[in-house]
Protein backbone atom coordinates (compact mmCIF):
# COMPACT_ATOMS: atom_id res chain seq x y z
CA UNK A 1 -13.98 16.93 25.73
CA UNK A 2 -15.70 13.55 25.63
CA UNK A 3 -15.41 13.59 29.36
CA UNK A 4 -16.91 16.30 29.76
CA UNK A 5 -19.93 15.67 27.50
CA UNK A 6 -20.41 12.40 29.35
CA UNK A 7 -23.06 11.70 31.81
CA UNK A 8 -23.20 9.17 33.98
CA UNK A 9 -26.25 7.39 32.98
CA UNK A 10 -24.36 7.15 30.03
CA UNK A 11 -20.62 5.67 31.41
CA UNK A 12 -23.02 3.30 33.48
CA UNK A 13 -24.51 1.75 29.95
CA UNK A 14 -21.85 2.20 28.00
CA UNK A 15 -18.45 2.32 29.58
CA UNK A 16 -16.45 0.66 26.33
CA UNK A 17 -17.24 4.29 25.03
CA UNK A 18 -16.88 6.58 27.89
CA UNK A 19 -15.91 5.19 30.90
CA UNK A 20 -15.63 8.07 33.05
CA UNK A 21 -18.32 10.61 33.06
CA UNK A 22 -18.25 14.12 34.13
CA UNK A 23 -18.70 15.09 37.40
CA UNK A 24 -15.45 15.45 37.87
CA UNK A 25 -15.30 17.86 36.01
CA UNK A 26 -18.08 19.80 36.46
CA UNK A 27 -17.06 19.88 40.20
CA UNK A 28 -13.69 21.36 39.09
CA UNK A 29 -15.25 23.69 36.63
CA UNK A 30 -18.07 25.07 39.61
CA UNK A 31 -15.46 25.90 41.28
CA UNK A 32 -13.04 27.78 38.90
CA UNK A 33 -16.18 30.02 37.39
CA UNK A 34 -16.67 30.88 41.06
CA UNK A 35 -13.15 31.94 41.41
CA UNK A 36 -13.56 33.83 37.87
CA UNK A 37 -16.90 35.76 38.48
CA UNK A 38 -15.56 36.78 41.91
CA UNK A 39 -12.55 38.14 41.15
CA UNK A 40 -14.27 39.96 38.02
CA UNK A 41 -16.27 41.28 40.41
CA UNK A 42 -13.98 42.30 42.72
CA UNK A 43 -11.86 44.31 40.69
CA UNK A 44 -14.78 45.86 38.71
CA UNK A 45 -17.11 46.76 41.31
CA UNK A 46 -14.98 48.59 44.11
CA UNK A 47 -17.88 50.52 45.79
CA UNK A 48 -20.43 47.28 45.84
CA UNK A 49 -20.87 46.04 48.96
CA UNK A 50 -20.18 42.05 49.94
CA UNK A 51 -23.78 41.43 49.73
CA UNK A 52 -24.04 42.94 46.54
CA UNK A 53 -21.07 40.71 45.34
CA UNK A 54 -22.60 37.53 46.45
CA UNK A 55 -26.30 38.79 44.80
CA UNK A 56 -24.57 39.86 41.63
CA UNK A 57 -21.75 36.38 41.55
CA UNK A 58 -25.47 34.77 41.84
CA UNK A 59 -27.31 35.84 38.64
CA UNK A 60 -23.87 35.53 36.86
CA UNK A 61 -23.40 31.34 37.57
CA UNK A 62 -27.09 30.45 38.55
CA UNK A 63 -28.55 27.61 36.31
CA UNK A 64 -30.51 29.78 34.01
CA UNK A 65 -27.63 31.32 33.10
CA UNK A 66 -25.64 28.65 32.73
CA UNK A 67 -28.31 26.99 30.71
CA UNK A 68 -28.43 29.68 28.34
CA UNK A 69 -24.72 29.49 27.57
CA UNK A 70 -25.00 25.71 27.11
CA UNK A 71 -27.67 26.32 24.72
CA UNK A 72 -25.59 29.31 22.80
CA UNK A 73 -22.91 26.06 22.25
CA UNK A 74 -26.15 23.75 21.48
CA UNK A 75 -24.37 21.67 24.07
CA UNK A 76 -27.28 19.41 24.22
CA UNK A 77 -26.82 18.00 20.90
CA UNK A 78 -23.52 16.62 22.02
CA UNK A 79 -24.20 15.48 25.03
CA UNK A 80 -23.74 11.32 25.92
CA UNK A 81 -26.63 10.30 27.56
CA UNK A 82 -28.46 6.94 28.55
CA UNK A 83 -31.51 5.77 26.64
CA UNK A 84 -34.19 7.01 29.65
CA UNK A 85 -32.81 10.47 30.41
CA UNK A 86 -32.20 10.87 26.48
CA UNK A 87 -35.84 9.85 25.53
CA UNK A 88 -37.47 11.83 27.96
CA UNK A 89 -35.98 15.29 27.02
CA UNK A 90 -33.01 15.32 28.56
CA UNK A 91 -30.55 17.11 26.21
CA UNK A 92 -33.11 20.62 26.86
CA UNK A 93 -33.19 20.00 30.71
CA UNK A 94 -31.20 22.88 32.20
CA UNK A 95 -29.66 21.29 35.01
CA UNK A 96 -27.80 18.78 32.55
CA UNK A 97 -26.83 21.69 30.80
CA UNK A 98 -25.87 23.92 33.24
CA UNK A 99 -23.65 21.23 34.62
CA UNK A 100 -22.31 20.29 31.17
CA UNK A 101 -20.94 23.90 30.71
CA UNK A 102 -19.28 23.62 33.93
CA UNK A 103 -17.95 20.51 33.05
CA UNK A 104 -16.89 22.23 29.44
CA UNK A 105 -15.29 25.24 31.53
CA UNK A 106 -13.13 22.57 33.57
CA UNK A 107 -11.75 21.06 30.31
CA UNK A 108 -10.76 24.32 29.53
CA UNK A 109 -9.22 24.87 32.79
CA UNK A 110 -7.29 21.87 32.54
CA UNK A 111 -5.99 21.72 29.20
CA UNK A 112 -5.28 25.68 28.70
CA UNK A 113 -5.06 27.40 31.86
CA UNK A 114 -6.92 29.56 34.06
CA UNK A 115 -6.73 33.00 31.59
CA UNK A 116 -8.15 31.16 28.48
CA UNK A 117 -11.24 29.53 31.32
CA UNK A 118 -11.82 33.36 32.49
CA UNK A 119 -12.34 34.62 28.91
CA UNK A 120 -14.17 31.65 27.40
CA UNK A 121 -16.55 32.34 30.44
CA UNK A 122 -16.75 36.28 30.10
CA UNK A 123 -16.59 36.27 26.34
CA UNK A 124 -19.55 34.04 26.02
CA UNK A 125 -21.67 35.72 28.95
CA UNK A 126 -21.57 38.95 27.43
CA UNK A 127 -22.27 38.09 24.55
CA UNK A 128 -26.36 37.17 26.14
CA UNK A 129 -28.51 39.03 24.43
CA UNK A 130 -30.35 39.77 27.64
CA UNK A 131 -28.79 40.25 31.99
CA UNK A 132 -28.94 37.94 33.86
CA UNK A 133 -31.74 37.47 36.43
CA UNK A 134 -31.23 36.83 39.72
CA UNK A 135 -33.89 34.25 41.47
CA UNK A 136 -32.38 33.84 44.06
CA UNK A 137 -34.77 34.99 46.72
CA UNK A 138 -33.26 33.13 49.43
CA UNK A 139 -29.71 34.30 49.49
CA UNK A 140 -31.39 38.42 49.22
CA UNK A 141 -33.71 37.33 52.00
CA UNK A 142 -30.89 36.21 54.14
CA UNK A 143 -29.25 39.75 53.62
CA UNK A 144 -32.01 41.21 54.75
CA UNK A 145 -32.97 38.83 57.63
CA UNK A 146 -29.23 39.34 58.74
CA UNK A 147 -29.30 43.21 58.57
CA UNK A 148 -33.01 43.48 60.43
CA UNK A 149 -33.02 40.74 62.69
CA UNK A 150 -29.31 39.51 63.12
CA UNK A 151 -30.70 36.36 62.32
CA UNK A 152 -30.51 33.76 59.32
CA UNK A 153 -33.76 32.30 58.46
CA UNK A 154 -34.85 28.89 58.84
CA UNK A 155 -36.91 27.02 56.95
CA UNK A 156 -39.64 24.18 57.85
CA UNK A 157 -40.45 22.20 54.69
CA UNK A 158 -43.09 19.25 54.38
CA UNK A 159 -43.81 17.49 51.39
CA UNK A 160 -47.61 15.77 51.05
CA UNK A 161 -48.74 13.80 47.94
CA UNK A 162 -51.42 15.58 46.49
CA UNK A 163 -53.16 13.22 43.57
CA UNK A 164 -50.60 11.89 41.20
CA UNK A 165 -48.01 14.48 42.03
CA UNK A 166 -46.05 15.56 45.41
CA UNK A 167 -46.32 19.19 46.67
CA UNK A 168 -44.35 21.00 49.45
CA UNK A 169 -44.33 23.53 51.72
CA UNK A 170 -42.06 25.57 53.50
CA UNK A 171 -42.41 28.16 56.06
CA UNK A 172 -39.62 30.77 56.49
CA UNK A 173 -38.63 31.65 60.28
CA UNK A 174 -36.49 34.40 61.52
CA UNK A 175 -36.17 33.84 65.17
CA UNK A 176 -40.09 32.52 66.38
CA UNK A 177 -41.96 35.13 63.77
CA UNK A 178 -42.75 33.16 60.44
CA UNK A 179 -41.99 35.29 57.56
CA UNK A 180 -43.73 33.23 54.86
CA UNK A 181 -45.09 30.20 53.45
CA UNK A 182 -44.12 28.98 49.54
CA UNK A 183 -45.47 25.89 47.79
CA UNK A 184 -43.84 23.95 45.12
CA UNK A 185 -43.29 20.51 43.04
CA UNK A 186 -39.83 20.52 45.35
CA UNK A 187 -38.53 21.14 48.79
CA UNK A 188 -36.08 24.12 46.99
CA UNK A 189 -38.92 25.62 44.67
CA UNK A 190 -41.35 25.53 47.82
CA UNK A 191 -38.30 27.48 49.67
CA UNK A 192 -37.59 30.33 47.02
CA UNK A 193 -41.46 30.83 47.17
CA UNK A 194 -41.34 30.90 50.80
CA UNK A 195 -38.42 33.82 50.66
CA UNK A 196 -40.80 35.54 47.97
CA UNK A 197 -43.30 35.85 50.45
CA UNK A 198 -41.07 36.99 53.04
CA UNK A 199 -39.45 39.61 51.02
CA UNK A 200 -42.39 41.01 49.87
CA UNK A 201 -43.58 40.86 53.53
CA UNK A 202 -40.50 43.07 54.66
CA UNK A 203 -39.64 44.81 51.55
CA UNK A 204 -42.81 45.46 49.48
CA UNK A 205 -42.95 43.50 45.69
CA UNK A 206 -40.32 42.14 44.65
CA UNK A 207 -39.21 41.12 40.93
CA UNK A 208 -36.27 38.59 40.41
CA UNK A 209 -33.29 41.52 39.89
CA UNK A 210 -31.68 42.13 36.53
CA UNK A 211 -28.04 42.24 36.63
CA UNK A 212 -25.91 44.43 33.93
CA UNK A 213 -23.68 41.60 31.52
CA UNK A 214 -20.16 43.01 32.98
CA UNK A 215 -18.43 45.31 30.08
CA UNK A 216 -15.43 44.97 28.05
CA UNK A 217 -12.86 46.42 29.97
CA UNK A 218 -10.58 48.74 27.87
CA UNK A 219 -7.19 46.75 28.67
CA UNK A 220 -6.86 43.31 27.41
CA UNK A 221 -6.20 40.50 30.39
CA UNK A 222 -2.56 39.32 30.38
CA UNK A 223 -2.55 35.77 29.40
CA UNK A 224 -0.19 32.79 30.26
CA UNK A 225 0.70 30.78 27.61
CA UNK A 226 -1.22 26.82 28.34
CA UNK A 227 -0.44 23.97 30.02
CA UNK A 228 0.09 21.01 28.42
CA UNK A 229 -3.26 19.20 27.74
CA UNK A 230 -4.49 16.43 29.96
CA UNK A 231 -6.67 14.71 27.51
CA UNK A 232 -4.67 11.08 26.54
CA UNK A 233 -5.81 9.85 22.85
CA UNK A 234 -8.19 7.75 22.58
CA UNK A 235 -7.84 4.12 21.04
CA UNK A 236 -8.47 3.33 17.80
CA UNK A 237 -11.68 1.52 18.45
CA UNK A 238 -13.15 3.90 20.93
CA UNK A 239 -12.25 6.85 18.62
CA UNK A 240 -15.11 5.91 16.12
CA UNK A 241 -17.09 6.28 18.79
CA UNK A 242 -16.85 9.58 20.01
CA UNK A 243 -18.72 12.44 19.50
CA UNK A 244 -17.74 15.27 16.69
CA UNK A 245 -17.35 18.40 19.38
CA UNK A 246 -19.44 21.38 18.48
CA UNK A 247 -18.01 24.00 15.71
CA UNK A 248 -18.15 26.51 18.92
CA UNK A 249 -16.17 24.21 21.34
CA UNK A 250 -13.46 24.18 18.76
CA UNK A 251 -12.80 27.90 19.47
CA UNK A 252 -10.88 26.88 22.99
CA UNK A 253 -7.89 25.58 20.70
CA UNK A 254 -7.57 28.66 18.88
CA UNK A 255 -8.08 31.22 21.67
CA UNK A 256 -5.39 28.69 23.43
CA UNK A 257 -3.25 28.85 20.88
CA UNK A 258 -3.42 32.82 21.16
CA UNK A 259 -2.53 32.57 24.49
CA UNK A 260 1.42 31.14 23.70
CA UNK A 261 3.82 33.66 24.47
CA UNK A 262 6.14 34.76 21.24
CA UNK A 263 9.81 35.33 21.88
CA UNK A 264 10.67 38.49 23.77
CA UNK A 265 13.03 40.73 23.30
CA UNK A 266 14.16 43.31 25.60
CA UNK A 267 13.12 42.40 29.33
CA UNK A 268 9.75 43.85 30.37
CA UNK A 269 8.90 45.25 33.25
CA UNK A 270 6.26 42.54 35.27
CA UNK A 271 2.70 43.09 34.56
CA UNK A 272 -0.68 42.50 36.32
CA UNK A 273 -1.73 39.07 35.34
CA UNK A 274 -5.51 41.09 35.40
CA UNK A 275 -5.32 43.74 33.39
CA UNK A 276 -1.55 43.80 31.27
CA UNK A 277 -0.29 47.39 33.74
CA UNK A 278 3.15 47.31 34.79
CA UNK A 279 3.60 46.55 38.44
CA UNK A 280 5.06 49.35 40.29
C-alpha cells in the first residue's frame, strides 16, 4: 500500500522512503476496473446497445468518479507527495486522486485477486450517494457523428496566451462541415466544449447524463480464495517511515480474508465464477 500511495514527485525527493512510486500501479489498476465495469455491464445490461456500454463504462471510471471514491477513503490524507505539489493543494486535486484509487484498486488486484478488486470497486461505487455523471461529450458526439455522418470527428485546437493565462480553442469537424467551437484553460476542456456545441447543434440541449449506481444483484459473486501477497516487508528503518493506511483501506484484508475457501465436503457441481449458479 505504500506504493500505491506514492507519487512520484515524492520517490524523486525522497527515495530512502519510497523508492518506487505508483504508476505502476495505477496503470495496472486502469486497466483491471476497465475489465470490472465492462463485464458488470455486460452481464447486467443485455438489451443496451455497445454505445450505450461504452457511455455508461464512462460515467462509471471517469475522474469525477473516481475522485469521489478517493475522497470516501480520504485518500488524500495519505497520500506521499513532494513539498510543491503538497503545498499547493495537491492532496484535493482529483486527478491525483483519481489515479491514487486506481493505484489502490491494483494493490488489491495484486495481493487478493481479481473477485475481492471487483467488489471493493462495486461495493464502494454504490455506495455514492449520488449517479454518476457522464461528461463525456466527446465519446456521445462520436456516436452520433458515426451514426449520421459515418464519420469520426476531428478536432482543430489552438492555444493563444491571453494576459497571464493560456486559452484554447478547438473546432469540431465531421467531414468539411464544422460542428462547433469550445474554449478552455486546456486543449481537452476546449475539446469537450467544442462536442457541447456540436451536440447541441445536432441534438438540441444537452445536460452531462446521469447514470443509475448498478444494483445489488440478488446472488452473491463466487469468490476465489487470494493469491499470495506481493508486498515484501519493509526494513526496519524505512518502516518508521511509512504511512499508517486509512481505517477504510484496512477493509481489503478482511474482505480477503472472506474470500479463503473452507474445507469442502461432498464435491460440488462447478459454478459461475459471476454469479455462484451451477454450470450446466
Amino acid at each position: 500500500m505504500l506504493e500505491a500511495t506514492t507519487h512520484s514527485s515524492f520517490a524523486n525527493e525522497s527515495p530512502q522512503i519510497s523508492p518506487r512510486d505508483n504508476e505502476r500501479l495505477e496503470y495496472l489498476g486502469d486497466a483491471v476496473l476497465q475489465l470490472i465495469s465492462a463485464e458488470y455491464l455486460y452481464k447486467h445490461r443485455p438489451g443496451a446497445s455497445e454505445g450505450e456500454l461504452t457511455q455508461t463504462r464512462s460515467a462509471m471510471v471517469n475522474t469525477n468518479t473516481l475522485a469521489e471514491l478517493a475522497e470516501q477513503l480520504d485518500l488524500g490524507s495519505y497520500l506521499l507527495l513532494g513539498k510543491g505539489i503538497a503545498k499547493g493543494g495537491g492532496r484535493n486535486l482529483k486527478s491525483l486522486l483519481a489515479n491514487a484509487f486506481e493505484a489502490v484498486l491494483g494493490a488489491v488486484f495484486l495481493d487478493a485477486g481479481y473477485d475481492a478488486a471487483y467488489h471493493y470497486y462495486l461495493n464502494r461505487y454504490r455506495s455514492l450517494p449520488e449517479p454518476a455523471v457522464d461528461e463525456n461529450f466527446k465519446g456521445r458526439l462520436q456516436q452520433v457523428s458515426q451514426e449520421r455522418f459515418g464519420q469520426t470527428p476531428l478536432y482543430e485546437s489552438e492555444g493563444a496566451k491571453v494576459g497571464t493565462t493560456r486559452e484554447y480553442t478547438s473546432v469540431v469537424f465531421a467531414g468539411a462541415e464544422p460542428l462547433g467551437t469550445g474554449h478552455g484553460a486546456t486543449k481537452q476542456e476546449a475539446e469537450q466544449e467544442a462536442a457541447r456545441a456540436a451536440l447541441e447543434s445536432l441534438v438540441g440541449a444537452v445536460k452531462p447524463s446521469s447514470v443509475a449506481k448498478p444494483p445489488r444483484a440478488a446472488r452473491t459473486r463466487a469468490r476465489r480464495g487470494p493469491k499470495a501477497s506481493t508486498a515484501k516487508a519493509a526494513e526496519p528503518a524505512e518502516r518508521a517511515a511509512e504511512t499508517e493506511a486509512p481505517p477504510e483501506l484496512t477493509v481489503v484484508a478482511s474482505e480477503a480474508a472472506e474470500l479463503r475457501p473452507e474445507p469442502a465436503g461432498d464435491p460440488e457441481p462447478p459454478r459461475s465464477r459471476q454469479f455462484g449458479e451451477p454450470i450446466d
